[in-house]
Structure formats: C-alpha cells, structure tokens
PDB file of N, CA and C in Angstrom:
ATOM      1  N   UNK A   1       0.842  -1.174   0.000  1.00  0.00           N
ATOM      2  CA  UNK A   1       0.000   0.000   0.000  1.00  0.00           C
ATOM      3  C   UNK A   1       0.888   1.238   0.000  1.00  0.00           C
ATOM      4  N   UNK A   2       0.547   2.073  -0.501  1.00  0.00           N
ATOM      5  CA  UNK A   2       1.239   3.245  -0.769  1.00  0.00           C
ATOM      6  C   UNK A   2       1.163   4.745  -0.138  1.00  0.00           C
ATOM      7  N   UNK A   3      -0.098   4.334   0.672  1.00  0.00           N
ATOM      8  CA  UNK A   3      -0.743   5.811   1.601  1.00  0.00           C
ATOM      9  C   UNK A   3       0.454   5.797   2.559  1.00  0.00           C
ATOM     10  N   UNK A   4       0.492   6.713   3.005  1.00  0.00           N
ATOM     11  CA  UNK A   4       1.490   7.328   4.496  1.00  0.00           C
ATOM     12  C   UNK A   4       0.446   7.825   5.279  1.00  0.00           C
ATOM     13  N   UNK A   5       0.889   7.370   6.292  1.00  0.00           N
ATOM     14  CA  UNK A   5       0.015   7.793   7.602  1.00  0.00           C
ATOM     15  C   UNK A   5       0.941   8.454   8.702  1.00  0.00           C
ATOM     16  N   UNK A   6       0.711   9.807   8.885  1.00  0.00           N
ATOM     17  CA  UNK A   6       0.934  10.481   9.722  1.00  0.00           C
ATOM     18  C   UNK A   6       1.061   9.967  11.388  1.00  0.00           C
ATOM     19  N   UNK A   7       2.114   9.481  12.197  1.00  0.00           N
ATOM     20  CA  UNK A   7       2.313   8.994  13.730  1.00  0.00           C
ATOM     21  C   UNK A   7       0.987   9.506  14.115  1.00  0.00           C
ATOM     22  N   UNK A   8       0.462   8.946  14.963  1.00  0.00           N
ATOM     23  CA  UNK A   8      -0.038   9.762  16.200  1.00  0.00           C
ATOM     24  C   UNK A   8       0.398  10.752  16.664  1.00  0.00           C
ATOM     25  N   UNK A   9      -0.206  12.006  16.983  1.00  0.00           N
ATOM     26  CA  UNK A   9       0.681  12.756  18.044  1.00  0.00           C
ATOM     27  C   UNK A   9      -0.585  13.054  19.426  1.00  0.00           C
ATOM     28  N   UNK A  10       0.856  12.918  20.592  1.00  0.00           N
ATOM     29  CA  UNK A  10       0.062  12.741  21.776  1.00  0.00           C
ATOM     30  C   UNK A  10      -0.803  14.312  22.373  1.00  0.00           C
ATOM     31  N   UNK A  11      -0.956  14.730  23.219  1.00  0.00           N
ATOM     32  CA  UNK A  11      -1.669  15.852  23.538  1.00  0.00           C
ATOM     33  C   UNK A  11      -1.106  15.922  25.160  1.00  0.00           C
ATOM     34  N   UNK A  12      -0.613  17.017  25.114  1.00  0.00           N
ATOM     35  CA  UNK A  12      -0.521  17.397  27.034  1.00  0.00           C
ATOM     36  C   UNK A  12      -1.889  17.380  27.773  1.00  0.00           C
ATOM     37  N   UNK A  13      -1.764  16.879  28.695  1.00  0.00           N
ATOM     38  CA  UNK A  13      -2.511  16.993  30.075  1.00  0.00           C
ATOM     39  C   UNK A  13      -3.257  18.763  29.905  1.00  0.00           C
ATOM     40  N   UNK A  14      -4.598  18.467  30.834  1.00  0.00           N
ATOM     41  CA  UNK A  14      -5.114  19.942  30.631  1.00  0.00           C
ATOM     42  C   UNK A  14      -4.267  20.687  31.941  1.00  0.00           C
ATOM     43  N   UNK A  15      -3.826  21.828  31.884  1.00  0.00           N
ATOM     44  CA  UNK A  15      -3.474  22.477  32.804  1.00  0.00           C
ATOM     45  C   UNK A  15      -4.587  23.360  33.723  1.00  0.00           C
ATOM     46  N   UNK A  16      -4.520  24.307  34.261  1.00  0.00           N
ATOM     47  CA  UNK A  16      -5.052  25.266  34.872  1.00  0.00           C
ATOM     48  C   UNK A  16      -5.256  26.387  34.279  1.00  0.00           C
ATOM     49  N   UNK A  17      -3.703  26.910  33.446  1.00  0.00           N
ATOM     50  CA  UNK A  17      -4.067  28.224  32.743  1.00  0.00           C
ATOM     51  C   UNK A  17      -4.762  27.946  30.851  1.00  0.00           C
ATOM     52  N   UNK A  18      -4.885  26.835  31.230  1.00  0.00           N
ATOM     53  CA  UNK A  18      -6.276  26.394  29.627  1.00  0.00           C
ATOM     54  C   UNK A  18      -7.139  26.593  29.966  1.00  0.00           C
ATOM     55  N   UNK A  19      -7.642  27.272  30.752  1.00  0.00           N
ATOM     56  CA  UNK A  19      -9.352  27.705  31.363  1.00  0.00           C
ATOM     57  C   UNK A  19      -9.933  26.232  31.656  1.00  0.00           C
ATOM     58  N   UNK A  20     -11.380  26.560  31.618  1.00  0.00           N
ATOM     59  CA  UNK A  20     -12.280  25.638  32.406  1.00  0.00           C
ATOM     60  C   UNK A  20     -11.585  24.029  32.334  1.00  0.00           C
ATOM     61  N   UNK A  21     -11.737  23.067  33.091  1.00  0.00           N
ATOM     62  CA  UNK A  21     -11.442  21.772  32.988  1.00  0.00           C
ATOM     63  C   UNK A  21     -12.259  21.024  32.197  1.00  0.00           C
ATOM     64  N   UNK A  22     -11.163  19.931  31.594  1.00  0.00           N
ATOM     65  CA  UNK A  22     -12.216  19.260  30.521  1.00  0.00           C
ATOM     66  C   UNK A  22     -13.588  18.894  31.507  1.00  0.00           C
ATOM     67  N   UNK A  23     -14.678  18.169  30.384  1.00  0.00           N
ATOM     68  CA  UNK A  23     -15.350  17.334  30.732  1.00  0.00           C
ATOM     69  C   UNK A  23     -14.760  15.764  31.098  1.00  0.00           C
ATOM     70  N   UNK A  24     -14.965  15.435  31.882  1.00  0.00           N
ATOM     71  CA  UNK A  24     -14.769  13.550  31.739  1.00  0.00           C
ATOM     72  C   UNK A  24     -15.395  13.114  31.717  1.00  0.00           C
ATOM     73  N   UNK A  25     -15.895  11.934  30.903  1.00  0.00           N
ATOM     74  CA  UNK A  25     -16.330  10.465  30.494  1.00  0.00           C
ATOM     75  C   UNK A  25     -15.332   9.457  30.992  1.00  0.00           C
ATOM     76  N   UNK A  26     -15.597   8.684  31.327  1.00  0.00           N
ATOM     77  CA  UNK A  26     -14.845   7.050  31.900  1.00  0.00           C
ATOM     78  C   UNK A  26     -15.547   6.420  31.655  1.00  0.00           C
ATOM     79  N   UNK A  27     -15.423   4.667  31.178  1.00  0.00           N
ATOM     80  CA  UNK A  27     -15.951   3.822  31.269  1.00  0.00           C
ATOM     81  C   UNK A  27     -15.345   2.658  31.471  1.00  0.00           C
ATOM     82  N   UNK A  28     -16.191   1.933  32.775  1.00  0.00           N
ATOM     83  CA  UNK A  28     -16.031   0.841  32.986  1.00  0.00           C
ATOM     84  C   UNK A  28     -15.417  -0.242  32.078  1.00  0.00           C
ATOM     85  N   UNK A  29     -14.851  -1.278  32.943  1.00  0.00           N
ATOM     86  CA  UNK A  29     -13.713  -1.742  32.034  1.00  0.00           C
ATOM     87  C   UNK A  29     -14.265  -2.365  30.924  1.00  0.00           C
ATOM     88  N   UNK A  30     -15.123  -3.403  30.751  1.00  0.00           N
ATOM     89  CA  UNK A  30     -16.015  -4.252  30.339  1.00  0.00           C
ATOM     90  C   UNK A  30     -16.871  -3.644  29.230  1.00  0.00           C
ATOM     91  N   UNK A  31     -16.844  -1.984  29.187  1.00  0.00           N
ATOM     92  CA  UNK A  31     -18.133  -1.389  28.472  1.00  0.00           C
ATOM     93  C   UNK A  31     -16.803  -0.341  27.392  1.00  0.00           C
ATOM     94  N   UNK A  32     -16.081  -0.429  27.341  1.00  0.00           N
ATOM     95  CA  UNK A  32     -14.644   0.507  26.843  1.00  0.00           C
ATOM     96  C   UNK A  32     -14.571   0.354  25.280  1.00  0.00           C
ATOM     97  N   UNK A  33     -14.818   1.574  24.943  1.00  0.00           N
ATOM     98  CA  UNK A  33     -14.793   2.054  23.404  1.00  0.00           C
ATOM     99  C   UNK A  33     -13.087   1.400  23.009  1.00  0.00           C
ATOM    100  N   UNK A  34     -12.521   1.341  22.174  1.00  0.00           N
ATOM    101  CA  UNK A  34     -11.150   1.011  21.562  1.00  0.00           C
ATOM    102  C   UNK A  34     -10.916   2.353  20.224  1.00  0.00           C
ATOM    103  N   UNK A  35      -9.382   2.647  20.228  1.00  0.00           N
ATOM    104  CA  UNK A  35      -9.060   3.126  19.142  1.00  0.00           C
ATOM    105  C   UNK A  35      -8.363   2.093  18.874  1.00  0.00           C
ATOM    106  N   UNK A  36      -7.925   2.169  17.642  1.00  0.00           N
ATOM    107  CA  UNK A  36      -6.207   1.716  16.480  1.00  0.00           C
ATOM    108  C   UNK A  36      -5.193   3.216  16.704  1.00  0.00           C
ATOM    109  N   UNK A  37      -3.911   3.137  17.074  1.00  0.00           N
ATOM    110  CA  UNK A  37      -3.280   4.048  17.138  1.00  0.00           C
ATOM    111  C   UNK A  37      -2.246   4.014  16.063  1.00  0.00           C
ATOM    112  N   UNK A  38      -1.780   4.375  15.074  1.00  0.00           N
ATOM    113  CA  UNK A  38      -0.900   4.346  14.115  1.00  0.00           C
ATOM    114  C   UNK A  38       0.446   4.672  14.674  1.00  0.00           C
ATOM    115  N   UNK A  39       1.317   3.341  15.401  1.00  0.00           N
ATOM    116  CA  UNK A  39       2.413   3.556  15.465  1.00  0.00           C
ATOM    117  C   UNK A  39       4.028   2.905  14.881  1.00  0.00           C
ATOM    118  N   UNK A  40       4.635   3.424  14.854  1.00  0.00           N
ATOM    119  CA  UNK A  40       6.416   2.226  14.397  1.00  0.00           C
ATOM    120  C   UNK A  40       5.539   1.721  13.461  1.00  0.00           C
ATOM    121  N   UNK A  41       4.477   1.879  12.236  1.00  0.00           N
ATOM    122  CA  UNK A  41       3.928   1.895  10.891  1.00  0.00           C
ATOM    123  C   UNK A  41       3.043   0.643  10.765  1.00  0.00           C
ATOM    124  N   UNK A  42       2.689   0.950  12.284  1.00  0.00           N
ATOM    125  CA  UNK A  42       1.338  -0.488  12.344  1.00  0.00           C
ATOM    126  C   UNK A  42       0.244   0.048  13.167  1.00  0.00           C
ATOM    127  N   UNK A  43      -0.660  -0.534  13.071  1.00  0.00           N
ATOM    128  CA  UNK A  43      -2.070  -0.018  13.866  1.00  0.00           C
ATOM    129  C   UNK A  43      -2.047  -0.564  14.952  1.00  0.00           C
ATOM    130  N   UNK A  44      -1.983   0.039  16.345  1.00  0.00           N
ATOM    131  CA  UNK A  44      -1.800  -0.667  17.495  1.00  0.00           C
ATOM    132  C   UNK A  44      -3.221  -0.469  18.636  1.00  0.00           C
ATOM    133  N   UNK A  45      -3.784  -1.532  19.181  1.00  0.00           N
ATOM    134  CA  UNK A  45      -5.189  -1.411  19.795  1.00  0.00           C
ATOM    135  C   UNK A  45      -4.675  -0.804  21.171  1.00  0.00           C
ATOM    136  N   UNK A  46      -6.123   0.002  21.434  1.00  0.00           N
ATOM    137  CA  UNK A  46      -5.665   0.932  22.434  1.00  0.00           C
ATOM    138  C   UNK A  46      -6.798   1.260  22.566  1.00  0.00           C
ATOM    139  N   UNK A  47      -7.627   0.473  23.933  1.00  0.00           N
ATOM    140  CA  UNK A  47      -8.719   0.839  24.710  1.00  0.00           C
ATOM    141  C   UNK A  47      -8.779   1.906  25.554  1.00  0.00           C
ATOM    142  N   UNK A  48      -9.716   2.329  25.228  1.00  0.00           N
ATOM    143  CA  UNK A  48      -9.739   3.976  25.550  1.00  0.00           C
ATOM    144  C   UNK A  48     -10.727   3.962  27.266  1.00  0.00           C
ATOM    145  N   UNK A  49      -9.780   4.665  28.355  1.00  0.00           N
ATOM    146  CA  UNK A  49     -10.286   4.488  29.229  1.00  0.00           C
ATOM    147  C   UNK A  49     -11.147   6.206  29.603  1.00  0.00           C
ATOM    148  N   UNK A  50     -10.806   6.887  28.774  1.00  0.00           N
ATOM    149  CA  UNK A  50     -11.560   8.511  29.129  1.00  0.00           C
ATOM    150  C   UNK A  50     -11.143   9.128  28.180  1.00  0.00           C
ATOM    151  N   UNK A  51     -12.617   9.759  27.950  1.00  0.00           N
ATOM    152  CA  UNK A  51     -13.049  11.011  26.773  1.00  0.00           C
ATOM    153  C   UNK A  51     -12.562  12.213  27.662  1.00  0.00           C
ATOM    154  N   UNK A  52     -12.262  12.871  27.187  1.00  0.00           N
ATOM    155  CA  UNK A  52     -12.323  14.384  27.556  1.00  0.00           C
ATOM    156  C   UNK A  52     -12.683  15.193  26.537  1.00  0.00           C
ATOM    157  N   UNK A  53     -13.689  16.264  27.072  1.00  0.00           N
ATOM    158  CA  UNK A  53     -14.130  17.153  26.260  1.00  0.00           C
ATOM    159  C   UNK A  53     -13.820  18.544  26.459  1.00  0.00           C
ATOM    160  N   UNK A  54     -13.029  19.614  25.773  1.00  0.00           N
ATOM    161  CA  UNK A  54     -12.879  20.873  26.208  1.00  0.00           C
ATOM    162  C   UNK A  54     -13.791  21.764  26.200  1.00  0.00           C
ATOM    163  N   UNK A  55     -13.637  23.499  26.599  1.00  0.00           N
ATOM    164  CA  UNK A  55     -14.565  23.951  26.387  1.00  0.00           C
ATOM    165  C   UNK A  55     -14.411  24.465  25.097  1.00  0.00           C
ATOM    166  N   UNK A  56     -13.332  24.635  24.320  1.00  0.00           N
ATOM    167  CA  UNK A  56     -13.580  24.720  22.866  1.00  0.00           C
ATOM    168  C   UNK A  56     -13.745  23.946  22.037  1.00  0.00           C
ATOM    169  N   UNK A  57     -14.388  23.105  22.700  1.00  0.00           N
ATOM    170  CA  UNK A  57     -15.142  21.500  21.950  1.00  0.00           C
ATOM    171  C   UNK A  57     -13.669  20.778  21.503  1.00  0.00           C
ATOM    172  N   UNK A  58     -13.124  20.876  21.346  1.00  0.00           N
ATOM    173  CA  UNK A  58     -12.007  19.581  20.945  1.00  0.00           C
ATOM    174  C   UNK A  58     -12.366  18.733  22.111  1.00  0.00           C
ATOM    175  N   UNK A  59     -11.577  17.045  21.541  1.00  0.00           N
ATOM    176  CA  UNK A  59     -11.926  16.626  22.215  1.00  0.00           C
ATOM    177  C   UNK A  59     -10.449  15.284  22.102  1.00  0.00           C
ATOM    178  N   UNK A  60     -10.511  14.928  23.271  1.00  0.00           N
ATOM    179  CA  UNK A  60      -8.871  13.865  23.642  1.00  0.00           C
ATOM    180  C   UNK A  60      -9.302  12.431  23.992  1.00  0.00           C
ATOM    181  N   UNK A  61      -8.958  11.467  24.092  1.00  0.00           N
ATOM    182  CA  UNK A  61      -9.078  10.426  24.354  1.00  0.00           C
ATOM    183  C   UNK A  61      -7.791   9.680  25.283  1.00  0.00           C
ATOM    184  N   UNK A  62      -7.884   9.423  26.062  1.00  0.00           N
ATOM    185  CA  UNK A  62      -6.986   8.104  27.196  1.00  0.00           C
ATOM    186  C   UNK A  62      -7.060   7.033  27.484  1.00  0.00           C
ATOM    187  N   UNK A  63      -5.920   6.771  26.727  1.00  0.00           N
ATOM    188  CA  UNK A  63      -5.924   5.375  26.258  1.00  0.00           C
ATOM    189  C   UNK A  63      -4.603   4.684  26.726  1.00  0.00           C
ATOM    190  N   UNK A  64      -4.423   3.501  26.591  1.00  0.00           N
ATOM    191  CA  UNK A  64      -3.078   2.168  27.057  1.00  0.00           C
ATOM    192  C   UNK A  64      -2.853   2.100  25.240  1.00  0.00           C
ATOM    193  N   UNK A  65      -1.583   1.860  25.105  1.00  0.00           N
ATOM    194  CA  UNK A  65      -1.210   1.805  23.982  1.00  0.00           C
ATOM    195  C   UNK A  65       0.138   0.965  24.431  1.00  0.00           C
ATOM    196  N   UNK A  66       0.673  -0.240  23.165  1.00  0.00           N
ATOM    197  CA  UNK A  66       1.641  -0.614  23.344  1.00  0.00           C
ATOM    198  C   UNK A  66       2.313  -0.485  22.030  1.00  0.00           C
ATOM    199  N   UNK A  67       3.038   1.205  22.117  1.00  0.00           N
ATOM    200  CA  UNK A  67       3.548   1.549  21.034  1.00  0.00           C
ATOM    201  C   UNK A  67       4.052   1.334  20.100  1.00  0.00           C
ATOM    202  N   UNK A  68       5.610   0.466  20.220  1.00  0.00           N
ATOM    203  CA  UNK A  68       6.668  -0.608  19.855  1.00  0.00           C
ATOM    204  C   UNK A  68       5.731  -1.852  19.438  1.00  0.00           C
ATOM    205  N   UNK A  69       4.737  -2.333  20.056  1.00  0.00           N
ATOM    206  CA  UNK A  69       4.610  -3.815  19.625  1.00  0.00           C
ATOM    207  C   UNK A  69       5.899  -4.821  20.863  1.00  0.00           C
ATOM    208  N   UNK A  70       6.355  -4.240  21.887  1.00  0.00           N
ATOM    209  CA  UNK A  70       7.066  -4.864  22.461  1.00  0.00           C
ATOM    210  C   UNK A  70       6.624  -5.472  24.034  1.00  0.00           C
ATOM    211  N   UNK A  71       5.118  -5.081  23.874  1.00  0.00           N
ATOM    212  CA  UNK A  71       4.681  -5.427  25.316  1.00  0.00           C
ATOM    213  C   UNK A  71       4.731  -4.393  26.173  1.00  0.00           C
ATOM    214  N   UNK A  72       5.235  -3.101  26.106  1.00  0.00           N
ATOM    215  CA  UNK A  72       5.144  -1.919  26.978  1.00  0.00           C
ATOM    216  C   UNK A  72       4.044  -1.399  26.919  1.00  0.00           C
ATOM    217  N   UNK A  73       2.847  -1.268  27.756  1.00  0.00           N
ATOM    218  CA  UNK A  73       2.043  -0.458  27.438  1.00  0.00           C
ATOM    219  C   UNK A  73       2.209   0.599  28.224  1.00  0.00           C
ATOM    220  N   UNK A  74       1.582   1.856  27.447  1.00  0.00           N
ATOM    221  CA  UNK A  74       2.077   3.083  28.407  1.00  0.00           C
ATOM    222  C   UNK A  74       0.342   3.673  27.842  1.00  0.00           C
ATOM    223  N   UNK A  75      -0.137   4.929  29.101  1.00  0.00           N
ATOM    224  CA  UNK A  75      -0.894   5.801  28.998  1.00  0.00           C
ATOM    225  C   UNK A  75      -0.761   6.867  27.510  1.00  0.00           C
ATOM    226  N   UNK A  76      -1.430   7.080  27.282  1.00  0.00           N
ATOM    227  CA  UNK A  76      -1.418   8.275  25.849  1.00  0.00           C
ATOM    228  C   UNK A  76      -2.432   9.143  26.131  1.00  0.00           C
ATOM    229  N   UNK A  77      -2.534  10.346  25.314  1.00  0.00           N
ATOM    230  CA  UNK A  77      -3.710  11.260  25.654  1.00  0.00           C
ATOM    231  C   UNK A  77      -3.368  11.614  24.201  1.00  0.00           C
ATOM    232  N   UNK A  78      -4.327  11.432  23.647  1.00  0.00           N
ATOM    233  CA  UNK A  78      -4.299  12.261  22.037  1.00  0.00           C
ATOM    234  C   UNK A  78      -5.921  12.631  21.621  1.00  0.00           C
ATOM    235  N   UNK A  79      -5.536  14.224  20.760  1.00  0.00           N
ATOM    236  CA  UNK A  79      -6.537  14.903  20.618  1.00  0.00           C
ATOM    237  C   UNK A  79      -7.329  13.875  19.389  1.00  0.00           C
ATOM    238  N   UNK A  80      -8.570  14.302  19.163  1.00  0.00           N
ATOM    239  CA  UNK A  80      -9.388  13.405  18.500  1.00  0.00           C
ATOM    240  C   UNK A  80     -10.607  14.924  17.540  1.00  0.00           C
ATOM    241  N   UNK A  81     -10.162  14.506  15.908  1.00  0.00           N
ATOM    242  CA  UNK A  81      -9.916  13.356  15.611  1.00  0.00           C
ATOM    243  C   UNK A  81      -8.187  13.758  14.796  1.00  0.00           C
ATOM    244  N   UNK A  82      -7.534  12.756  14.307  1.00  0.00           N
ATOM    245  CA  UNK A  82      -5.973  13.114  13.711  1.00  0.00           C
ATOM    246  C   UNK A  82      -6.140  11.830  12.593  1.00  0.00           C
ATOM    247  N   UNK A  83      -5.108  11.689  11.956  1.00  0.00           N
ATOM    248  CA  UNK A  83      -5.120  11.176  10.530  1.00  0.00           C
ATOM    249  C   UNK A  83      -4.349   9.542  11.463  1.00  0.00           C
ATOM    250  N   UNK A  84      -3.619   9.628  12.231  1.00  0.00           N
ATOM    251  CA  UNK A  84      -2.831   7.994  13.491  1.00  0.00           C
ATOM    252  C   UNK A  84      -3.928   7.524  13.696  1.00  0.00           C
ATOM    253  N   UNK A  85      -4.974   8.142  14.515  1.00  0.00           N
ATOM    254  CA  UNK A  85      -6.069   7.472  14.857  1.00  0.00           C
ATOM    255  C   UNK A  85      -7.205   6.986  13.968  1.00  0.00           C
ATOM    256  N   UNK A  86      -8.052   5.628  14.601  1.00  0.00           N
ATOM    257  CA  UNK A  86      -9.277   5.412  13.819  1.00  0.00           C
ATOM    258  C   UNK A  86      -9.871   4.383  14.840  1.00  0.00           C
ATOM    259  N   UNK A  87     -11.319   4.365  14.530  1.00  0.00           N
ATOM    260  CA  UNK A  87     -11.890   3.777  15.719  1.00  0.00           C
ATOM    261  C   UNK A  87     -12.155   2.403  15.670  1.00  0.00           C
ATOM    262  N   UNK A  88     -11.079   1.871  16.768  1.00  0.00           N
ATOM    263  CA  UNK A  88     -11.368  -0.237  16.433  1.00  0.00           C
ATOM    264  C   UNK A  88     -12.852  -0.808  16.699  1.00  0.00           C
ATOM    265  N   UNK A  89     -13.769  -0.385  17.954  1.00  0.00           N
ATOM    266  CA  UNK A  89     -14.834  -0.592  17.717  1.00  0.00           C
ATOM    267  C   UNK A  89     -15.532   0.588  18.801  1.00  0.00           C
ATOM    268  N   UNK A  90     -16.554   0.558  19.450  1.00  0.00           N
ATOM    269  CA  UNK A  90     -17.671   1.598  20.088  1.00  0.00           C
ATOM    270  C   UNK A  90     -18.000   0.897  21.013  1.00  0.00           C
ATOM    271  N   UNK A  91     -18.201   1.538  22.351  1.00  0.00           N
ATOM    272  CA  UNK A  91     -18.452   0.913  23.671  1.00  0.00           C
ATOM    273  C   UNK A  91     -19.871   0.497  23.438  1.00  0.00           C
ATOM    274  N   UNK A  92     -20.184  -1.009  23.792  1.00  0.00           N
ATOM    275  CA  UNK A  92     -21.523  -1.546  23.704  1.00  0.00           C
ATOM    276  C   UNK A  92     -22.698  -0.200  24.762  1.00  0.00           C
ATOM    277  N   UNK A  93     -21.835   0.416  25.227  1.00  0.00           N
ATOM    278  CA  UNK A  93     -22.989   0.720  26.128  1.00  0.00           C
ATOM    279  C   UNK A  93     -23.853   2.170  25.000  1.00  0.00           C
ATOM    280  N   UNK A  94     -23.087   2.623  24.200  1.00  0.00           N
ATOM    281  CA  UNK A  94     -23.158   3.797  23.109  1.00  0.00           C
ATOM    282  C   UNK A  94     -23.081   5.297  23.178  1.00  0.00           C
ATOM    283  N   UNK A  95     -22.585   5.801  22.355  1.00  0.00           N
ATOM    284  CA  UNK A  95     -22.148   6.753  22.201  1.00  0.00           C
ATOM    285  C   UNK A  95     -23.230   7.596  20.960  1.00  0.00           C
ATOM    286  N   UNK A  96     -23.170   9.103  20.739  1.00  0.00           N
ATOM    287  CA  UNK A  96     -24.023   9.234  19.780  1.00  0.00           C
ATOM    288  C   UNK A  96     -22.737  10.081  18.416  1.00  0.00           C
ATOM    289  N   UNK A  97     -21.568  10.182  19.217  1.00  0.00           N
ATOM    290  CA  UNK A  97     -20.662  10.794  18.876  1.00  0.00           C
ATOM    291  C   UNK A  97     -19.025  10.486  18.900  1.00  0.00           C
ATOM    292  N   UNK A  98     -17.529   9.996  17.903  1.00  0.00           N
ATOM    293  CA  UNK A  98     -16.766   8.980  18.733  1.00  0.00           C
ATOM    294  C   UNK A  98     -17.130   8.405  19.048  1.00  0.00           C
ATOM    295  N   UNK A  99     -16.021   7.668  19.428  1.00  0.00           N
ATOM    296  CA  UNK A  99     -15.641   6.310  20.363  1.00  0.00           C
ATOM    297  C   UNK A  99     -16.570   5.817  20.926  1.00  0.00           C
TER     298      UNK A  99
END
C-alpha cells in the first residue's frame, strides 16, 4: 500500500491556565470504546479508558497503547480526531458521537 500515515501525536494533560477543565467520560472496564493508534507503521489497539471534552469542543481520548509492539504499554492522551487514529470498535454501552 502506498498511503502514508501520519504517527499519532500525543496531547498534554489539561493544565489550569487552559481555562475551564475538561469534561470527563470514563468507562467501565467491560463497556470501553477502543481506538487503532498508528504507530512504528502499524495499527496498534488501544482501549480507551476517558473522553475528555474541552470547552472549545475539541476533544482527547486516554488510552493504554503498546507503542513498539514490544509489550510496553504506556498511557497516551491524544486529541481526536488526527489522521494515526481510527476507531477499532464503540463501547456496547453507546455513544451518539466517537468512540
């Protein structure tokens, strides 16, 4: 295949001087939306444990990702939506919007 796909890129933590605090969404372990994260030039699954929503409507996702493919999983926070990401499936419990 010949497309290029742009890495993921991650997103900082909300601070204090970004005005209001996101919104949070969490979901239970069992009920957990999934992304694909485009990393080291493979799609890597990465159950998404919290939405965040800003007040300028963007919106981030937190997720476990095992970047490498080497068994490390580490936390990520990336804004949504980006050209790395795409959605592996939708939390049974539903969404009307994302993940």
């Amino acid at each position: 295949m010949s497309d290029f796909i742009l890495e993921s890129v991650g997103r900082r933590p909300w601070r204090e001087a970004d005005g209001p605090p996101p919104v949070v969404r969490c979901w239970p372990p069992a009920h957990r939306p999934a992304l694909y994260v485009w990393s080291h030039g493979r799609w890597r699954y990465a159950p998404v444990h919290a939405r965040q929503t800003y007040a300028d409507g963007t919106v981030a996702y937190q997720v476990t990702v095992d970047l490498a493919g080497d068994t490390t999983v580490t936390w990520r926070l990336y804004g949504w939506p980006q050209p790395g990401l795409c959605l592996a499936h939708r939390s049974p419990m539903g969404l009307s919007s994302g993940p």
